[in-house]
N, C-alpha and C. Protein backbone atom coordinates (compact mmCIF):
# COMPACT_ATOMS: atom_id res chain seq x y z
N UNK A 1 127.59 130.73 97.22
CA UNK A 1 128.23 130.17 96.05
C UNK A 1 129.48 130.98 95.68
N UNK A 2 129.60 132.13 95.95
CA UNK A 2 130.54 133.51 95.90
C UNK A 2 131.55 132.87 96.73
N UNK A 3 131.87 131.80 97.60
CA UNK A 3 133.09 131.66 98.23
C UNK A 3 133.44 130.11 97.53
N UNK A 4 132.56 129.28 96.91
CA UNK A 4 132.64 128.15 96.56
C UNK A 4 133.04 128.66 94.97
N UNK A 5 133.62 129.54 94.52
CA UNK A 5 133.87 129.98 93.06
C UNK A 5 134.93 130.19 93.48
N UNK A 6 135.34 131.09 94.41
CA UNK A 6 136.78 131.73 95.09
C UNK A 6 137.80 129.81 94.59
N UNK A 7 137.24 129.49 95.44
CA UNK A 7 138.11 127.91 95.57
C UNK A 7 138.22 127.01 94.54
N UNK A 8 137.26 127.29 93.33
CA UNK A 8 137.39 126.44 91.79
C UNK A 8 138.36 127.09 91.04
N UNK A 9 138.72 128.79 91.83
CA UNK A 9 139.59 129.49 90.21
C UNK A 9 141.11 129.12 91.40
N UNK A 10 140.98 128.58 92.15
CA UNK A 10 142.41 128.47 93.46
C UNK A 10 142.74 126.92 92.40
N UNK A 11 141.71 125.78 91.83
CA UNK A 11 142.29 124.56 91.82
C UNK A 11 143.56 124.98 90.56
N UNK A 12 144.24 123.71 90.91
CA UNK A 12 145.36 123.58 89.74
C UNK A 12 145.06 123.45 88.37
N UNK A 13 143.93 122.35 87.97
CA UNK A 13 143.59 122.36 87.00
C UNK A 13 141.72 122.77 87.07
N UNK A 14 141.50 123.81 86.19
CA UNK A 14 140.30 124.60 85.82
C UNK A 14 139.36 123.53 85.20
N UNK A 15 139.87 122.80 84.38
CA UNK A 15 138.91 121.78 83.80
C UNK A 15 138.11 120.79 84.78
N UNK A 16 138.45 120.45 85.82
CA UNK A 16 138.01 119.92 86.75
C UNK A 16 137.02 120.36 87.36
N UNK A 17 135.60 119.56 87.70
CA UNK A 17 134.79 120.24 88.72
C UNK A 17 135.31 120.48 90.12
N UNK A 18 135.18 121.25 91.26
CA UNK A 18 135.07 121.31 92.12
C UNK A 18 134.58 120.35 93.14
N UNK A 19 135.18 119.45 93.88
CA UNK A 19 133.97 118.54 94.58
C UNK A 19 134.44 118.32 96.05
N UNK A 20 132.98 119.17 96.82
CA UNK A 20 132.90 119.44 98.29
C UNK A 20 132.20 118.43 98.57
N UNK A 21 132.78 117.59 99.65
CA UNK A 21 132.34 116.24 100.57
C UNK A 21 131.84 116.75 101.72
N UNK A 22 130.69 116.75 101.98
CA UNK A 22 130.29 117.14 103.21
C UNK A 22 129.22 115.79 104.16
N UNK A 23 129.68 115.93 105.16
CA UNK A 23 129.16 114.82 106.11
C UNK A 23 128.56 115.11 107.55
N UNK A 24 128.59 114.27 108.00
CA UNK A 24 128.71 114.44 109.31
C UNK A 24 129.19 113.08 110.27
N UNK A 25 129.77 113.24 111.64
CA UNK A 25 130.69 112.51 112.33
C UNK A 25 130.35 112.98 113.66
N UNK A 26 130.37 111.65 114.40
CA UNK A 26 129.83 111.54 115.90
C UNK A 26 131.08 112.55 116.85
N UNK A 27 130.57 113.14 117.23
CA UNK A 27 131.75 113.85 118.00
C UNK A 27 130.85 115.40 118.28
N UNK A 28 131.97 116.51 118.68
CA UNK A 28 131.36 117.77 119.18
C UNK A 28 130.82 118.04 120.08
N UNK A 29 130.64 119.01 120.59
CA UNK A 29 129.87 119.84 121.99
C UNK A 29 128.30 118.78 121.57
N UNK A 30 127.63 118.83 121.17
CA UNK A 30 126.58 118.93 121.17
C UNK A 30 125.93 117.13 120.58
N UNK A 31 126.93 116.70 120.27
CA UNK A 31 126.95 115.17 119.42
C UNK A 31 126.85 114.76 118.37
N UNK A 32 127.08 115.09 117.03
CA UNK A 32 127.30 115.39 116.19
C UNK A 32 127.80 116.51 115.33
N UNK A 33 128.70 116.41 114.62
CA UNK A 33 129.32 117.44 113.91
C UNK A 33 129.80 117.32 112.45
N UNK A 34 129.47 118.66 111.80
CA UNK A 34 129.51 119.08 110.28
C UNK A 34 131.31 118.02 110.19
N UNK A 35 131.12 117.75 108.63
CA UNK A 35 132.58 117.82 108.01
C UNK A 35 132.25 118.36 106.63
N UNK A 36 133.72 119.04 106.51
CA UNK A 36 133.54 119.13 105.07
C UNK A 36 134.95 119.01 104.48
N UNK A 37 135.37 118.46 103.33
CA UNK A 37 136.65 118.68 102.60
C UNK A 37 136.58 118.45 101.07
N UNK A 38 137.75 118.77 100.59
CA UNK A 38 137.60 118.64 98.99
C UNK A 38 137.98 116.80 98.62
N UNK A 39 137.15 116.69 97.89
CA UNK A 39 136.97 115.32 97.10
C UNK A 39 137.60 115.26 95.35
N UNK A 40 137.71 114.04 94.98
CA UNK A 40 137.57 113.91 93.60
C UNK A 40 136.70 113.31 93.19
N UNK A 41 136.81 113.19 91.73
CA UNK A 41 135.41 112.49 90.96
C UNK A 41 135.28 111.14 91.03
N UNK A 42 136.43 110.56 90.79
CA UNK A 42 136.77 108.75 91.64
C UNK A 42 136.23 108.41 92.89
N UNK A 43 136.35 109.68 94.08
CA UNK A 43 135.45 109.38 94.87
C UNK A 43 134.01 109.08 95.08
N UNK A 44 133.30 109.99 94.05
CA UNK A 44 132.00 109.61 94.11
C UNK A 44 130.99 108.06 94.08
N UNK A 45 130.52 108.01 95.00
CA UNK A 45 129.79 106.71 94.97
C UNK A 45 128.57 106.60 94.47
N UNK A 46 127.92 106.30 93.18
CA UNK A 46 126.84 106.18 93.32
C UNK A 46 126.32 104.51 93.08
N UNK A 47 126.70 103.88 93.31
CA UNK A 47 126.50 102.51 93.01
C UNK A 47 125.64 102.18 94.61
N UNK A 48 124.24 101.91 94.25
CA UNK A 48 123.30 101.47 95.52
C UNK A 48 123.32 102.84 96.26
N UNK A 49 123.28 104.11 95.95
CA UNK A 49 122.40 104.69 96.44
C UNK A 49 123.60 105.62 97.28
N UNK A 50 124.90 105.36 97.66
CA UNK A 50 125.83 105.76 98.98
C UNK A 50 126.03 107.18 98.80
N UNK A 51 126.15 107.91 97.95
CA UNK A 51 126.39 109.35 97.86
C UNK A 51 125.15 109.98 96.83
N UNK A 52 124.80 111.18 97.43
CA UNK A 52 124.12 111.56 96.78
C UNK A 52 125.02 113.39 96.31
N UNK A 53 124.61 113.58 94.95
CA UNK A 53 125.77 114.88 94.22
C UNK A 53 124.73 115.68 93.77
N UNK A 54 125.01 117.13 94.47
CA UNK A 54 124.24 118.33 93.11
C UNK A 54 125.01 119.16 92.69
N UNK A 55 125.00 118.70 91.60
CA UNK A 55 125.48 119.36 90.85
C UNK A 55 125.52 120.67 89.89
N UNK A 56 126.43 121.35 89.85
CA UNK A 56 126.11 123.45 89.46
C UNK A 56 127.27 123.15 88.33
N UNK A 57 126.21 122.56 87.39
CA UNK A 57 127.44 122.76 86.29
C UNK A 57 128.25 123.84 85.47
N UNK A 58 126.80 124.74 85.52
CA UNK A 58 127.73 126.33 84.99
C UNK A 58 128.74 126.92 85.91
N UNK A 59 128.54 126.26 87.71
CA UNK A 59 129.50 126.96 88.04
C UNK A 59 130.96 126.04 88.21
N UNK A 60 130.61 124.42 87.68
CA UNK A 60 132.02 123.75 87.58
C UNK A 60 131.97 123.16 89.12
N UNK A 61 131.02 122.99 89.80
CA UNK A 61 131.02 122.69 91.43
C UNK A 61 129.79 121.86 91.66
N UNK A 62 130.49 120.68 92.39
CA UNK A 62 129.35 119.36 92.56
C UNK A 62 130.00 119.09 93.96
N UNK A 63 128.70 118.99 94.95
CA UNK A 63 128.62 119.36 96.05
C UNK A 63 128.10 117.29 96.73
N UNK A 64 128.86 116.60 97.21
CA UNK A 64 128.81 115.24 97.84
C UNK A 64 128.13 114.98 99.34
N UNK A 65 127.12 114.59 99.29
CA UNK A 65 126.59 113.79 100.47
C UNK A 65 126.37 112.34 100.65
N UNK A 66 127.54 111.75 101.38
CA UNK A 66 126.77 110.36 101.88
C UNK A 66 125.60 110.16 102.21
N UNK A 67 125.24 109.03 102.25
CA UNK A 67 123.32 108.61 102.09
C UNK A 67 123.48 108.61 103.78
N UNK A 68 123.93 107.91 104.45
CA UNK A 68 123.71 108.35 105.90
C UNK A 68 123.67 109.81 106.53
N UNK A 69 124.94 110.26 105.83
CA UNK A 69 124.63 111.92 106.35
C UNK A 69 123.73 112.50 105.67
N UNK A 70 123.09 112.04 105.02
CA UNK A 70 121.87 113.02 103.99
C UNK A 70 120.72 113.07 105.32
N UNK A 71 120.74 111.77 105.92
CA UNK A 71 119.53 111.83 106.81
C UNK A 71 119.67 113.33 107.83
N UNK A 72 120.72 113.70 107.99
CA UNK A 72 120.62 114.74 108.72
C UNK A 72 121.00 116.06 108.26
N UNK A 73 121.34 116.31 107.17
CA UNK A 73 121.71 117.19 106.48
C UNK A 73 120.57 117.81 105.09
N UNK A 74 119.43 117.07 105.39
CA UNK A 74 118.53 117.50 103.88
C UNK A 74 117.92 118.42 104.90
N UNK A 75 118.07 119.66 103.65
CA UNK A 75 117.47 120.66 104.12
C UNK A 75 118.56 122.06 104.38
N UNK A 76 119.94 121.02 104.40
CA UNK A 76 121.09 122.42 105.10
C UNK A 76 120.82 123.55 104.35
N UNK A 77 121.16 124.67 104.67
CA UNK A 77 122.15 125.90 103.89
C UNK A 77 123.54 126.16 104.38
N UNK A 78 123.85 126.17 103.22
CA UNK A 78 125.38 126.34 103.96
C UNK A 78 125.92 127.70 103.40
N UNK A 79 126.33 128.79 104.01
CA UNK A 79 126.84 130.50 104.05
C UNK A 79 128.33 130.38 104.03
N UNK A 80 128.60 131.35 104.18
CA UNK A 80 130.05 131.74 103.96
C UNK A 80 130.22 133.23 104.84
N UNK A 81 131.07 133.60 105.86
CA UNK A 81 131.06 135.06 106.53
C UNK A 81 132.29 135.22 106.23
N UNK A 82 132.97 136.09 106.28
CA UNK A 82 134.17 136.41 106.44
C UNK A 82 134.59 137.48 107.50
N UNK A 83 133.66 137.59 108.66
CA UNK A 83 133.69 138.15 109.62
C UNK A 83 135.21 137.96 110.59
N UNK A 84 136.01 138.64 111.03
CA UNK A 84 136.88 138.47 111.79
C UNK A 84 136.67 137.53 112.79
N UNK A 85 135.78 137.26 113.66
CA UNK A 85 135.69 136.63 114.90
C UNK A 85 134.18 135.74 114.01
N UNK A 86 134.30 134.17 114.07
CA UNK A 86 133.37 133.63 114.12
C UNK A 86 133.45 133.44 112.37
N UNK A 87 134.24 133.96 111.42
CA UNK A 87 133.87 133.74 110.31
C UNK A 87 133.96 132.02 109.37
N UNK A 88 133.83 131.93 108.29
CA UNK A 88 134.02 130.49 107.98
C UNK A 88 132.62 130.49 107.53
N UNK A 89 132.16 128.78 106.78
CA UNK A 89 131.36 128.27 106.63
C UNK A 89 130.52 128.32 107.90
N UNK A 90 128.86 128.66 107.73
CA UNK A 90 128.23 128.25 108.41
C UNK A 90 127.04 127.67 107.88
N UNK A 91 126.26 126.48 108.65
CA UNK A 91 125.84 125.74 108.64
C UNK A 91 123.94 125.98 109.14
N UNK A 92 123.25 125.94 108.41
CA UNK A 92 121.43 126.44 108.89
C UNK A 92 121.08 125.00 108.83
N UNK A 93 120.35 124.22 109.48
CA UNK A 93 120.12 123.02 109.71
C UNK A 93 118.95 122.57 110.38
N UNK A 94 117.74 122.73 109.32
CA UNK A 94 116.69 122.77 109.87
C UNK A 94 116.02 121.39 110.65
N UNK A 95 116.61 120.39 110.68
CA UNK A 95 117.00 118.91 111.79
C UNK A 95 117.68 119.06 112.94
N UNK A 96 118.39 120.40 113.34
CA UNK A 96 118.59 120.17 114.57
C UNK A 96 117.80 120.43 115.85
N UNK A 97 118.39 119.59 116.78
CA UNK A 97 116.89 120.30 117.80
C UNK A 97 117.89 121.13 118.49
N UNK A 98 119.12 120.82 118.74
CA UNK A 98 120.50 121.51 119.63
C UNK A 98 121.42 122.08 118.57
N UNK A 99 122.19 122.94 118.99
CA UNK A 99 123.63 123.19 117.98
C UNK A 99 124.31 124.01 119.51
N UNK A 100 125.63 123.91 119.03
CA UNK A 100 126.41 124.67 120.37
C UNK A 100 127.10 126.37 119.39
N UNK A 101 127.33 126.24 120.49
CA UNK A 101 127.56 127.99 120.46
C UNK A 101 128.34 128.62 119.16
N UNK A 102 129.56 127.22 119.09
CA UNK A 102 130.17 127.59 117.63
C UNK A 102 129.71 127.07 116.29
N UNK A 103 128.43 126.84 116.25
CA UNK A 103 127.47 125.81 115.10
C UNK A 103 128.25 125.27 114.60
N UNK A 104 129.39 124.77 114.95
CA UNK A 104 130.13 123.45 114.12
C UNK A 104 129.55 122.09 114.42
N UNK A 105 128.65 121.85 115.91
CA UNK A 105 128.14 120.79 115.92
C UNK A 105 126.76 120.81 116.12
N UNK A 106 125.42 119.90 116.47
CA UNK A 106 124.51 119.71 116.66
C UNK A 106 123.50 118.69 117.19
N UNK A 107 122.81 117.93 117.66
CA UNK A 107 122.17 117.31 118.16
C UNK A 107 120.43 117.06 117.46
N UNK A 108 119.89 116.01 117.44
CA UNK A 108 118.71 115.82 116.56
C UNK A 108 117.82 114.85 117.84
């Protein structure tokens, strides 16, 4: 959450929640692979079920999953390294049966 705070005090306007879209998309070493990018609140879908949001209101950060990618994503943790080699978001994904070497993608 310590790197997902870094990026709410970076937005332009503070009053705004934070909102991370995270998915997933056919592609990668392994056949499926993570996405993630910043969203707005217009984006959110909840009409019939299409996005599902949790929301951290004390920390101003609401976190977006499509209902298709939920099927493979309940359960993630998602980290933060800042390691020189290999650092970035990483991804624990207790649905995969495969992931490749750079865990950006995975297989079920």
């Amino acid at each position: 959450m310590h790197r997902l705070r870094e990026l709410k005090e970076k937005q332009p306007n503070q009053e705004e929640p934070l909102v991370l879209r995270m998915g997933v998309r056919n592609g990668g070493c392994s056949g499926l692979s993570y996405v993630m990018d910043f969203s707005t609140l217009e984006d959110i879908s909840l009409e019939d079920g299409e996005d599902e949001v949790d929301d951290y209101p004390e920390e101003g950060i609401k976190c977006v999953i499509d209902s298709k990618s939920m099927l493979y994503l309940y359960g993630l943790e998602l980290d933060y390294s800042d390691e020189l080699i290999g650092g970035g978001f990483k991804f624990f994904n207790p649905n995969a049966e495969e992931s490749c070497g750079c865990g950006s993608s995975f297989a079920v």
